[in-house]
Protein backbone atom coordinates (compact mmCIF):
# COMPACT_ATOMS: atom_id res chain seq x y z
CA UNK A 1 -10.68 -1.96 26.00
CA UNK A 2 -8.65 -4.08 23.69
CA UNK A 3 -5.38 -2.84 22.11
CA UNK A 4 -7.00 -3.05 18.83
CA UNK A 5 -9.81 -1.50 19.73
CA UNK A 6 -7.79 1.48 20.53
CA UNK A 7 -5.51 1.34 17.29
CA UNK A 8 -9.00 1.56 15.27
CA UNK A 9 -9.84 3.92 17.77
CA UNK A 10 -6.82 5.72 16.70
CA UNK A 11 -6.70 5.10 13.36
CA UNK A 12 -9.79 6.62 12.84
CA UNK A 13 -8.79 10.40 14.10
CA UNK A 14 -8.12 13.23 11.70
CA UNK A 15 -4.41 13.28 10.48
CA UNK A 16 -4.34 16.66 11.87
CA UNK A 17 -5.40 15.20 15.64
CA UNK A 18 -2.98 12.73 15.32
CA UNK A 19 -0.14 15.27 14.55
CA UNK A 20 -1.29 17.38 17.25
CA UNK A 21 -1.16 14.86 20.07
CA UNK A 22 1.99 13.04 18.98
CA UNK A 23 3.88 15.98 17.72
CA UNK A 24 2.78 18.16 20.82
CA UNK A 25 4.36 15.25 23.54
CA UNK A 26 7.85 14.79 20.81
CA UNK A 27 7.74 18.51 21.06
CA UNK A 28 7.67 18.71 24.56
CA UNK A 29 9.89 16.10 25.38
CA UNK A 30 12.43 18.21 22.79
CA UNK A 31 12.11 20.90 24.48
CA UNK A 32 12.72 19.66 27.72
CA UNK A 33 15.32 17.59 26.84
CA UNK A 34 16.97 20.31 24.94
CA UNK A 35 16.06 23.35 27.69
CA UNK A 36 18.08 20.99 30.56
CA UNK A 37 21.25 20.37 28.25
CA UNK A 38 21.35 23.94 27.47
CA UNK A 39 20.75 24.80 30.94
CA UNK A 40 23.35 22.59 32.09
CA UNK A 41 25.74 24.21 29.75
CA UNK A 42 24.90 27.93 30.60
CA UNK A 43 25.12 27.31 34.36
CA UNK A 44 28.34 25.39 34.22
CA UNK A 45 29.52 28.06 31.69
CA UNK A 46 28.50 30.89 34.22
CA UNK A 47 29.87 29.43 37.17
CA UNK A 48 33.35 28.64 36.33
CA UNK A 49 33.51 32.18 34.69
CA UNK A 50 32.53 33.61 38.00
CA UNK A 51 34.72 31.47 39.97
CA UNK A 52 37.78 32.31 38.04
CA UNK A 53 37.15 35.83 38.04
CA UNK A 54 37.17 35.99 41.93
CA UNK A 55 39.80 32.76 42.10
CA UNK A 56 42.00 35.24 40.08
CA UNK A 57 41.34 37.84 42.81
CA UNK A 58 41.99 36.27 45.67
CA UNK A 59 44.96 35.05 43.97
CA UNK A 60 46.34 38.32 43.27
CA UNK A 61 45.07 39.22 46.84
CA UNK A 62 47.35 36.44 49.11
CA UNK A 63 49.84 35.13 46.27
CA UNK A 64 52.18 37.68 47.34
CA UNK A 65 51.80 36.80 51.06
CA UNK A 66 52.83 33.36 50.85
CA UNK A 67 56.31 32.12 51.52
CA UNK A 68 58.14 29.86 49.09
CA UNK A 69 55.94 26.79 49.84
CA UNK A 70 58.33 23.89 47.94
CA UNK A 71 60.48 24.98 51.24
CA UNK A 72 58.00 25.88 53.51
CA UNK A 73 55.56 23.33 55.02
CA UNK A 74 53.79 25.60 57.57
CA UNK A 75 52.82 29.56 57.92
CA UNK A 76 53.87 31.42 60.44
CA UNK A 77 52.00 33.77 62.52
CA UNK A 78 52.73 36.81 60.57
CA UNK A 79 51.39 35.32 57.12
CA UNK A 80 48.98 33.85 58.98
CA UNK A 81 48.20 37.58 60.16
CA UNK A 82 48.49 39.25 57.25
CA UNK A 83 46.23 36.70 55.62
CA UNK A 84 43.73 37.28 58.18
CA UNK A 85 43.93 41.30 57.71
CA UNK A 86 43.69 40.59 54.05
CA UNK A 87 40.95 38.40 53.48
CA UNK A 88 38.65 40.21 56.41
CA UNK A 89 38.75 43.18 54.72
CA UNK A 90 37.11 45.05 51.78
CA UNK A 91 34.69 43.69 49.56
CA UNK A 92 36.40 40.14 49.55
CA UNK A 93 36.15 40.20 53.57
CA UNK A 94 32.19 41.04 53.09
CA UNK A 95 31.43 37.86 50.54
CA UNK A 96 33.74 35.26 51.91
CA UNK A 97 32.32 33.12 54.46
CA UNK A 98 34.82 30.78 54.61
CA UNK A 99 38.80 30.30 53.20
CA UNK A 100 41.18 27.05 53.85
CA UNK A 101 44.28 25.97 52.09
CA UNK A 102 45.57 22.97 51.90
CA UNK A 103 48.16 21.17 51.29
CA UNK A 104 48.79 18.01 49.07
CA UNK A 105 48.56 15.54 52.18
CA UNK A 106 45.65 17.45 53.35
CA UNK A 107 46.95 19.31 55.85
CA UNK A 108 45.03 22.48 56.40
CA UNK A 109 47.65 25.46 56.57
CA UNK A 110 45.32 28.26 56.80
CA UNK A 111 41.80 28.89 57.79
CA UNK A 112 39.91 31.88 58.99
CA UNK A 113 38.36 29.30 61.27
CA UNK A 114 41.68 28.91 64.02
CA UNK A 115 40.16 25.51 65.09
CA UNK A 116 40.65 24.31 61.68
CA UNK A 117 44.35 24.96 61.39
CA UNK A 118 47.04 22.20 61.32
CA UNK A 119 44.09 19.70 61.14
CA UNK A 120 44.71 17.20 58.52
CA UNK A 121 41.91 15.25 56.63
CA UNK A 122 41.41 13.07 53.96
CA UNK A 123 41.47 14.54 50.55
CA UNK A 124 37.86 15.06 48.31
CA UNK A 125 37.42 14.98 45.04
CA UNK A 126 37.02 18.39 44.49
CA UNK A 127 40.76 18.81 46.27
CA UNK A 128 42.30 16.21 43.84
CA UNK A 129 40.81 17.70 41.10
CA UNK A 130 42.38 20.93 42.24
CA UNK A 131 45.84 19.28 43.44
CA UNK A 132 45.71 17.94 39.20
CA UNK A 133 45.71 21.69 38.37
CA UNK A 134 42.36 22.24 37.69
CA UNK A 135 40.01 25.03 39.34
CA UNK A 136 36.63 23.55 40.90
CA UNK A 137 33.71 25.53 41.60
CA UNK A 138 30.11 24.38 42.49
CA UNK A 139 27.25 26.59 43.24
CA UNK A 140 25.20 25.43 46.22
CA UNK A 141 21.56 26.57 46.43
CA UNK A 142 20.39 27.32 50.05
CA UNK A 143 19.11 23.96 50.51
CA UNK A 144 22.03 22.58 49.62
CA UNK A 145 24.85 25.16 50.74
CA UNK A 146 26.56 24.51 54.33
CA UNK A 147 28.10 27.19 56.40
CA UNK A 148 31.99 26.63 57.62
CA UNK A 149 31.05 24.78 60.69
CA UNK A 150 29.04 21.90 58.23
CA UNK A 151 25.51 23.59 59.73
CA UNK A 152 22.59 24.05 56.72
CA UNK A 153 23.56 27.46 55.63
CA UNK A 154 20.98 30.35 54.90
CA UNK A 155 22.39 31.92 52.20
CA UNK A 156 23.16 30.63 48.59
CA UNK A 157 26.77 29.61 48.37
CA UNK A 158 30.12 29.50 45.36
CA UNK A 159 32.29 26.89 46.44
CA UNK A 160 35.27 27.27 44.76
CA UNK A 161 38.58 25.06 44.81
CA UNK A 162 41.65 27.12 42.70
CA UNK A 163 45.13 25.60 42.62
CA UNK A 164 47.91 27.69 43.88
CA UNK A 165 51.26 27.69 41.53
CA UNK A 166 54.69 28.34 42.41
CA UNK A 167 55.09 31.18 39.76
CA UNK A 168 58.87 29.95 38.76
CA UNK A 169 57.77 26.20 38.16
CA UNK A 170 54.13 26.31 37.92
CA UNK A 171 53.51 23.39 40.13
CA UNK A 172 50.58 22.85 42.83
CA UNK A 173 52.01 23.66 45.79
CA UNK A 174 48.58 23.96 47.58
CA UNK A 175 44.81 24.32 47.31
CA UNK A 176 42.69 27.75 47.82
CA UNK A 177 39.52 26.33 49.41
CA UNK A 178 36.63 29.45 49.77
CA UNK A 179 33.15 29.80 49.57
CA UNK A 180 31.48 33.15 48.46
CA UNK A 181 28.22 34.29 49.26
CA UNK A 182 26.61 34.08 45.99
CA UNK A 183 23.21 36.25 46.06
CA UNK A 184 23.86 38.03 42.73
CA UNK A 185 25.64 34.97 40.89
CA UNK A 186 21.97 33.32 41.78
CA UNK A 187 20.21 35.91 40.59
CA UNK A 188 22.05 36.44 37.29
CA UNK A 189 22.17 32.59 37.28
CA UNK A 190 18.21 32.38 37.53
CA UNK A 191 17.98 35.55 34.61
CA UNK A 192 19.98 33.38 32.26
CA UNK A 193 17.87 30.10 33.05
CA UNK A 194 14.43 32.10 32.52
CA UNK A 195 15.95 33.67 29.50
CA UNK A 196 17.47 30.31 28.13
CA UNK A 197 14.12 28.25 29.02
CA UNK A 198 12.31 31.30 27.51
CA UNK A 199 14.60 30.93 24.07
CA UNK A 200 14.32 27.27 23.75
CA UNK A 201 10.25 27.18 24.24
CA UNK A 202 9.60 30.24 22.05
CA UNK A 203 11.74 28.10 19.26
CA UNK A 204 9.69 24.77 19.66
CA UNK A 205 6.54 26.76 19.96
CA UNK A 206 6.97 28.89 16.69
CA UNK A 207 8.55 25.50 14.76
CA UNK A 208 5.50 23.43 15.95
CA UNK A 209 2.99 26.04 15.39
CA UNK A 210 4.73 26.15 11.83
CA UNK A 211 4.54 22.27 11.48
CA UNK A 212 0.94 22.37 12.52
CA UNK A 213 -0.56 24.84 10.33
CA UNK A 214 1.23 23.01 7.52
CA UNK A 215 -0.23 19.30 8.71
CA UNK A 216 -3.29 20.89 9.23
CA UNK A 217 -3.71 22.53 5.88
CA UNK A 218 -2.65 19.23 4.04
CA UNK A 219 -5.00 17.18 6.30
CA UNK A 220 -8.08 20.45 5.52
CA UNK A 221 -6.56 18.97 1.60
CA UNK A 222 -7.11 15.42 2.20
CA UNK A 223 -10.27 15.48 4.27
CA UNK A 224 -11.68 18.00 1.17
CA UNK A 225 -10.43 15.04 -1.66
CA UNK A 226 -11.97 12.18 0.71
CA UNK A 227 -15.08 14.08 1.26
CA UNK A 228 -15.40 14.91 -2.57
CA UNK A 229 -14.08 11.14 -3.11
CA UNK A 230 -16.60 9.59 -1.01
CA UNK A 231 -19.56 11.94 -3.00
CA UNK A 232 -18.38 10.30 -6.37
CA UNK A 233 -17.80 7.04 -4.52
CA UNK A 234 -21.92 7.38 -2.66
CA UNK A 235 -22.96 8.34 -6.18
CA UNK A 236 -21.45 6.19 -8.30
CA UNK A 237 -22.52 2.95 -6.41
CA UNK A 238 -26.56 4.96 -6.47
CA UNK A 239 -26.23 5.19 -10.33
CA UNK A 240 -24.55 1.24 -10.12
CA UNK A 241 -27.81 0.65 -8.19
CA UNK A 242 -30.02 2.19 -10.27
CA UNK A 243 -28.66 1.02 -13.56
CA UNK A 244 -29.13 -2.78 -11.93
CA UNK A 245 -32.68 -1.90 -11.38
CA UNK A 246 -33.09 -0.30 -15.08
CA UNK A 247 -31.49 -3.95 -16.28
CA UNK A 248 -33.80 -5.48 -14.79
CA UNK A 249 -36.54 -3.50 -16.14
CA UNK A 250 -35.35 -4.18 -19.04
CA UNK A 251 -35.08 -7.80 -18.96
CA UNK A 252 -38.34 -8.31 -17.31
CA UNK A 253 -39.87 -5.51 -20.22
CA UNK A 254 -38.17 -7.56 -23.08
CA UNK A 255 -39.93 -10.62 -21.40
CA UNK A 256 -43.16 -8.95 -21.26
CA UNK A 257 -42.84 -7.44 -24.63
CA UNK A 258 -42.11 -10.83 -26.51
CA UNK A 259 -45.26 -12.25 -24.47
CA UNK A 260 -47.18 -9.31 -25.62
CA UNK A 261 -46.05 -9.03 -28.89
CA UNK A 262 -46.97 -12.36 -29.40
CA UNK A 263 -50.86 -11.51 -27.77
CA UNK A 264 -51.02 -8.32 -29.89
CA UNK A 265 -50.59 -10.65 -33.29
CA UNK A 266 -53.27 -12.71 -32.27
CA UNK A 267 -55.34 -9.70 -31.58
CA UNK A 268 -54.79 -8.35 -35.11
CA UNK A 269 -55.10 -11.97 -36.55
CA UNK A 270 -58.87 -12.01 -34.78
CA UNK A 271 -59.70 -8.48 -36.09
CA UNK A 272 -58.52 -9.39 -39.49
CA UNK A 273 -60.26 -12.72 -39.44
CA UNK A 274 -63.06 -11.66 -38.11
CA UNK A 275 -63.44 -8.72 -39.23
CA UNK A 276 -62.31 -7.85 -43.46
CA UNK A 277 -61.57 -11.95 -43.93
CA UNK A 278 -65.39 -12.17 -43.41
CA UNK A 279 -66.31 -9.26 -45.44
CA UNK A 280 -64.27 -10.11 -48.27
CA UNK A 281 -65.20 -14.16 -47.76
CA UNK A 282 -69.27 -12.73 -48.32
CA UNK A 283 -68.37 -10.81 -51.02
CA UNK A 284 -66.25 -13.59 -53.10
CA UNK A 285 -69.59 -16.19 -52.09
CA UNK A 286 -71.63 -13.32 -53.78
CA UNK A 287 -69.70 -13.51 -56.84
CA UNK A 288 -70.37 -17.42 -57.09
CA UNK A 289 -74.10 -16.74 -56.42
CA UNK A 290 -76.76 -17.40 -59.34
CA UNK A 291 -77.63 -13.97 -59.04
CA UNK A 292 -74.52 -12.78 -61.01
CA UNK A 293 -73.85 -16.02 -63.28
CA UNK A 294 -77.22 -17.39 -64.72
CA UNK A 295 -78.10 -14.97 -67.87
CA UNK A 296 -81.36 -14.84 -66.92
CA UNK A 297 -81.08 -13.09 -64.06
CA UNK A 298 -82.65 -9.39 -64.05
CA UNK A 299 -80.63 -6.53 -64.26
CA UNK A 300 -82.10 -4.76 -61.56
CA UNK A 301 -80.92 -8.17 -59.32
CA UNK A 302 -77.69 -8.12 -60.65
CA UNK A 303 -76.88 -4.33 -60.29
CA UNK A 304 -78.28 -4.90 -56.75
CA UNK A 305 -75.91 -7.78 -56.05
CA UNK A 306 -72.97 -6.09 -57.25
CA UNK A 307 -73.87 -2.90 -54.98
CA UNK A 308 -73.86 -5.10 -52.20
CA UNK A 309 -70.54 -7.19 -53.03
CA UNK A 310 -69.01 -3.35 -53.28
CA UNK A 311 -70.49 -2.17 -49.94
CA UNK A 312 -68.86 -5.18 -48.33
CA UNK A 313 -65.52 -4.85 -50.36
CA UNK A 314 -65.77 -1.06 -48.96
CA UNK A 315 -66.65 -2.20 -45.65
CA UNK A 316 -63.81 -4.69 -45.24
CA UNK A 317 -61.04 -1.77 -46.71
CA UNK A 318 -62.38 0.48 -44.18
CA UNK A 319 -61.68 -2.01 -41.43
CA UNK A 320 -58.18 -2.58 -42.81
CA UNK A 321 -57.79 1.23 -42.95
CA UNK A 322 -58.65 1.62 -39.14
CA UNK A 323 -56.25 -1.03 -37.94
CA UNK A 324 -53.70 0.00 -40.11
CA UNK A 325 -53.77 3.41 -38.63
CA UNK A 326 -53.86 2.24 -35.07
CA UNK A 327 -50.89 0.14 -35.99
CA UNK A 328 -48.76 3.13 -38.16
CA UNK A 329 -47.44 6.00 -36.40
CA UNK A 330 -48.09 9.71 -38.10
CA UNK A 331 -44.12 11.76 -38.52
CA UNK A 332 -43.58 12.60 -35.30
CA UNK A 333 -39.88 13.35 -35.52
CA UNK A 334 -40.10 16.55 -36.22
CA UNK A 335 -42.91 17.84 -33.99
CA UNK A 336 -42.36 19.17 -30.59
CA UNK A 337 -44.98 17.67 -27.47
CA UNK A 338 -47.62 20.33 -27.83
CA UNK A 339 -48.24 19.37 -31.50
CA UNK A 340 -48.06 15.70 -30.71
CA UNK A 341 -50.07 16.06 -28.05
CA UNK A 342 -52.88 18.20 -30.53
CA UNK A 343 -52.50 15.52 -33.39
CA UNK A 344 -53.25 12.82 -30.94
CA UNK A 345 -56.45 14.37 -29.70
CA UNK A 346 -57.48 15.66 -32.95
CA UNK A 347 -57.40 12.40 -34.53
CA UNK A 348 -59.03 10.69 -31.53
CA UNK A 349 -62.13 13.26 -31.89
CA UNK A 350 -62.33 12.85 -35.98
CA UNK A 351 -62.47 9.35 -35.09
CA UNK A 352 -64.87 9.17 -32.50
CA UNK A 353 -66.64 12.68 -32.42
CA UNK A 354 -65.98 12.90 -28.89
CA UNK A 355 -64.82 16.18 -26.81
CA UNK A 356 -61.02 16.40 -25.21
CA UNK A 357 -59.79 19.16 -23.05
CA UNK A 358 -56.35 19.96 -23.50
CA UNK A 359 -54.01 21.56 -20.94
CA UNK A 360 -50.60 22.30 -21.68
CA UNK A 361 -47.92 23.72 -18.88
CA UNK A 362 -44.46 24.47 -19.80
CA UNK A 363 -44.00 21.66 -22.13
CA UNK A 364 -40.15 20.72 -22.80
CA UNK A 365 -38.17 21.91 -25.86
CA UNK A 366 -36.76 18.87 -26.86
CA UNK A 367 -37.82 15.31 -25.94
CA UNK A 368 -36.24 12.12 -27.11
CA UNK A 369 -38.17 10.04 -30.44
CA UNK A 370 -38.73 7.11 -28.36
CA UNK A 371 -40.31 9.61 -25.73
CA UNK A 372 -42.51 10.82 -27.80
CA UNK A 373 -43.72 7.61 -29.01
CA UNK A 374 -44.04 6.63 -25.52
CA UNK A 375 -45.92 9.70 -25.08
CA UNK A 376 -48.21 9.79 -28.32
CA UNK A 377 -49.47 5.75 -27.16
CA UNK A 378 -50.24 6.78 -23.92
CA UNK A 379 -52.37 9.00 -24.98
CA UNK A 380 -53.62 7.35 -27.83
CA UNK A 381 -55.08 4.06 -25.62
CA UNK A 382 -56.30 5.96 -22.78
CA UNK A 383 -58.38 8.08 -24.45
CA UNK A 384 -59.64 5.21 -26.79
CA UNK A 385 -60.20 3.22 -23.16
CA UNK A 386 -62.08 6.49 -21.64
CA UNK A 387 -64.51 6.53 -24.36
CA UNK A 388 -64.76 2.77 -25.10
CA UNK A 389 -65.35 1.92 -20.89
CA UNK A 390 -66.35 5.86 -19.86
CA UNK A 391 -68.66 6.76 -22.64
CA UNK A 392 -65.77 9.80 -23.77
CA UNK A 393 -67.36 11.62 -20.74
CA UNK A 394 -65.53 15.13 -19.40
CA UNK A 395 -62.22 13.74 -21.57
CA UNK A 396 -59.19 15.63 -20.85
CA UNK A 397 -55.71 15.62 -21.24
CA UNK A 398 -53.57 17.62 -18.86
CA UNK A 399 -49.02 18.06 -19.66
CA UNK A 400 -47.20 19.46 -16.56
CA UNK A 401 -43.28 19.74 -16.10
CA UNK A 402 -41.69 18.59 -12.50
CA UNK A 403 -38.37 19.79 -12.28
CA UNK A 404 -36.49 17.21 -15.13
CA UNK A 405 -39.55 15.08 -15.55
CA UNK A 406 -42.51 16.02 -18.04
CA UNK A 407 -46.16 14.28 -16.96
CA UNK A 408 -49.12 13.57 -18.53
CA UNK A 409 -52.61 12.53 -17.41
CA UNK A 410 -55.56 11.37 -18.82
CA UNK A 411 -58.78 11.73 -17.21
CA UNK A 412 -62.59 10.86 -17.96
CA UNK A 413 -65.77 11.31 -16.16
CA UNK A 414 -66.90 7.75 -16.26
CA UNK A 415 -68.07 5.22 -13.67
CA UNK A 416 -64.34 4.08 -12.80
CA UNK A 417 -62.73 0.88 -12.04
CA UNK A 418 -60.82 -1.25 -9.90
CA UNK A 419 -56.92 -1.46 -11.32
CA UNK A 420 -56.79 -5.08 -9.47
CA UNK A 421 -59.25 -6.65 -11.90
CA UNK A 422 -56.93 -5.50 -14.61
CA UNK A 423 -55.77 -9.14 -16.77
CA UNK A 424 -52.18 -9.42 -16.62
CA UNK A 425 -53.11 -10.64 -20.24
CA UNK A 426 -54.25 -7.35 -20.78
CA UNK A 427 -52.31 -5.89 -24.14
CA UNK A 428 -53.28 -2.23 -23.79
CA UNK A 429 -52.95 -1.14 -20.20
CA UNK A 430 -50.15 -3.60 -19.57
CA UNK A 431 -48.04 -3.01 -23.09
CA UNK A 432 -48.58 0.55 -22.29
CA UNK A 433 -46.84 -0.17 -18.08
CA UNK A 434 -43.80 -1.91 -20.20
CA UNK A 435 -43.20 0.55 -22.50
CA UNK A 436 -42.86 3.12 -20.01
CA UNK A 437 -40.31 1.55 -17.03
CA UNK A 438 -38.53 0.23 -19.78
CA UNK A 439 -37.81 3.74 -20.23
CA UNK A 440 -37.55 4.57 -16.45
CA UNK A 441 -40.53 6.36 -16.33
CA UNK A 442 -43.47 5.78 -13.51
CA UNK A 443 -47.04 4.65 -14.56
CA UNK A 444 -50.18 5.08 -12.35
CA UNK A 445 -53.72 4.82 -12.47
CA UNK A 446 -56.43 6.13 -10.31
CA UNK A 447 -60.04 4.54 -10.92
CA UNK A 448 -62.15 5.97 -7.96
CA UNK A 449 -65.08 6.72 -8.92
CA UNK A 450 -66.51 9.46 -10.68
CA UNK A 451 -64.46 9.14 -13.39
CA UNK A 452 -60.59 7.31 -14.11
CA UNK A 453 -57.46 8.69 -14.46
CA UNK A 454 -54.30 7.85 -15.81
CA UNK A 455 -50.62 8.75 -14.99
CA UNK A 456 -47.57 8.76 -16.64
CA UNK A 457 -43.92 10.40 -16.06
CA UNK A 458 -40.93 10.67 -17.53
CA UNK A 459 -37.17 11.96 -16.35
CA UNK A 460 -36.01 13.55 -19.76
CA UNK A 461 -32.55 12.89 -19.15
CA UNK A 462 -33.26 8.91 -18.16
CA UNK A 463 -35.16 8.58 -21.71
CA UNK A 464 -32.16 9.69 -22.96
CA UNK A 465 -29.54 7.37 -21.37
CA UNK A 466 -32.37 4.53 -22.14
């Protein structure tokens, strides 16, 4: 896997993870690092306190058995005795193992190992050290610790190197070389390292688990505010996406509309022409005729003429009447959906003297004025199209509510249709398509046989953003 792979791999954890893991292996390595130094400290602290305690002991013990040794080079038997009485006996005698002193060329004066004495070697480190007037002591585990004969020893060791002063001058005049058995300076050594390892964890545990809850609690924060960003983010880029769609609509119903705007005038230029023009064209040729103008002409005939001229006048305004009021819209501001819905039928029956069923469910309280309009056309052509291609069979008009969206259908019991033979030319069912996705409503029709019917539905709050 490539290294960026794994750095988007990465990237892409919880903050919270990524504290975790990284702050878990600093953590660790702190305390590690920090456990050892202390460690270090307290063992190096506890040793040289335990070697100087017995250093001072054994000082106290043979410091007043040695000769004056700026003016004596060697011991002779009876300090060498005395020493050996000394240092065999009591509780020194039981944890010594082994005792040598030097002197400065590195001569060994003394030893409780008679081989060793008079033997002269070079120097260590540990022996210069001491010679400079400092006290040495090292604490050899058992797998480390050698007896007095250089053999692996079986026993923990304190290998301890204390100057020895002339009391007068305080010079070096030789080296105290001895190692103790050291069984309880291990096990208080081992009690402070448990105790000090113990410490140093317990800290880094309790300041990490303190660290964490607070990274975790800010990244719970962050995750909450991306989440709730992401929401507005998801739903602002649907209502971009639907608002695109709606423009389109639009453009494409503002398209449509001109064309059938443009279809409709022609329509109402026909029924005019053909329709009143006529009418009121017969009746102006019947005012020309003979009939009304030559004096000789019968009153009967003339009252008969005139009688007709008026029929036709009447005629032609009642044609004008009837397209006007399909054209003019009755005060519909005002009136809720159930008493648009009743002034649409009722005028449809006066006007045809047909039958419609009226269901009403839950209508809405308030609805927008170009919803109603919407709403009061609808019904208007489809129930002039049920009983002008249905014969007004079984007519019925049913309103139900669908969570934010009111519906309405319009039904008949006629022979039905195919919606693909529809015209695209067609003004009524097509105007009536426009005006209603201009408005982001839907618009569906259903012509199985027996009978047609007609959907439409409207979101309440999209009318009102339209």
């Amino acid at each position: 896997m490539r290294a960026s792979d794994l750095i988007k791999r990465w990237n892409a954890q919880p903050l919270a993870r990524q504290f975790l893991l990284i702050g878990g292996i600093v953590a660790t390595s702190a305390m590690l690092v920090v456990g050892a130094f202390v460690t270090s400290l307290i063992e190096d602290a506890v040793t040289r306190n335990s070697a100087a305690t017995t250093a001072l002991y054994v000082d106290s013990v043979i410091a007043p058995l040695l000769p004056d040794m700026q003016t004596t080079q060697v011991l002779d038997d009876t300090v060498a005795r005395a020493l050996n009485e000394t240092l065999g006996q009591g509780a020194l005698g039981n944890r010594l193992l082994a005792f040598r002193l030097w002197r400065s060329d590195g001569t060994i004066l003394y030893s409780n190992e008679e081989n060793m004495v008079g033997r002269r070697f070079e120097l260590s480190d540990e022996l210069r050290t001491a010679f400079d007037g400092k006290m040495v002591a090292q604490f050899k585990p058992v797998d480390e610790s050698v007896d007095e004969t250089n053999q692996p020893a079986s026993e923990p060791l304190l290998e301890i190197y204390n100057p020895v002063l002339q009391p007068w001058s305080g010079q070096v005049v030789a080296v105290s070389e001895f190692h103790e058995f050291a069984h309880d300076f291990e096990l208080s050594l081992t009690q402070a390292r448990f105790l000090t390892w113990l410490a140093v964890a317990g800290f880094t545990l309790a300041f990490f688990i303190m660290l964490s809850a607070i990274v975790m609690r800010g990244s719970r924060t962050i995750e909450k505010q991306r989440h709730a960003l992401r929401q507005r983010v998801d739903e602002l880029s649907a209502l971009l996406a639907q608002n695109e769609a709606l423009r389109g609509r639009l453009q494409h119903a503002s398209q449509r509309a001109t064309a059938l705007n443009e279809n409709m005038l022609r329509r109402i230029g026909a029924d005019l022409h053909d329709g009143p023009a006529q009418l009121v064209a017969f009746a102006s040729l019947r005012l020309d005729s003979n009939a009304l103008v030559s004096p000789s002409t019968a009153a009967e005939i003339r009252e008969r003429e005139i009688a007709a001229i008026k029929a036709s006048l009447d005629e032609a305004m009642n044609e004008i009447r009837t397209i006007c009021s399909g054209l003019v819209l009755p005060q519909i501001e005002t009136a809720g959906l159930p008493e648009l819905l009743e002034r649409v039928v009722r005028a449809h029956e006066q006007r045809t003297g047909s039958t419609v069923d009226l269901s009403l469910s839950d209508p809405p309280e308030h609805l927008s004025p170009s919803a109603k309009i919407c709403i009061y056309r609808f019904v208007q052509e489809t129930l002039n199209n049920a009983y002008r291609h249905g014969g007004g069979i079984r007519q019925r008009v049913r309103q139900t509510t669908e969570g934010d969206r009111v519906c309405i259908a319009v039904a008949d019991g006629g022979a039905g249709f195919d919606p693909k033979a529809i015209r695209p030319t067609s003004l009524g069912l097509a105007g009536l398509r426009e005006r209603i996705e201009s408005l982001g409503g839907t618009f569906e029709i259903d012509g199985a046989a027996p009978g047609t019917v007609v959907r439409m539905s409207l979101g309440i709050g999209e009318v009102e953003q339209a």
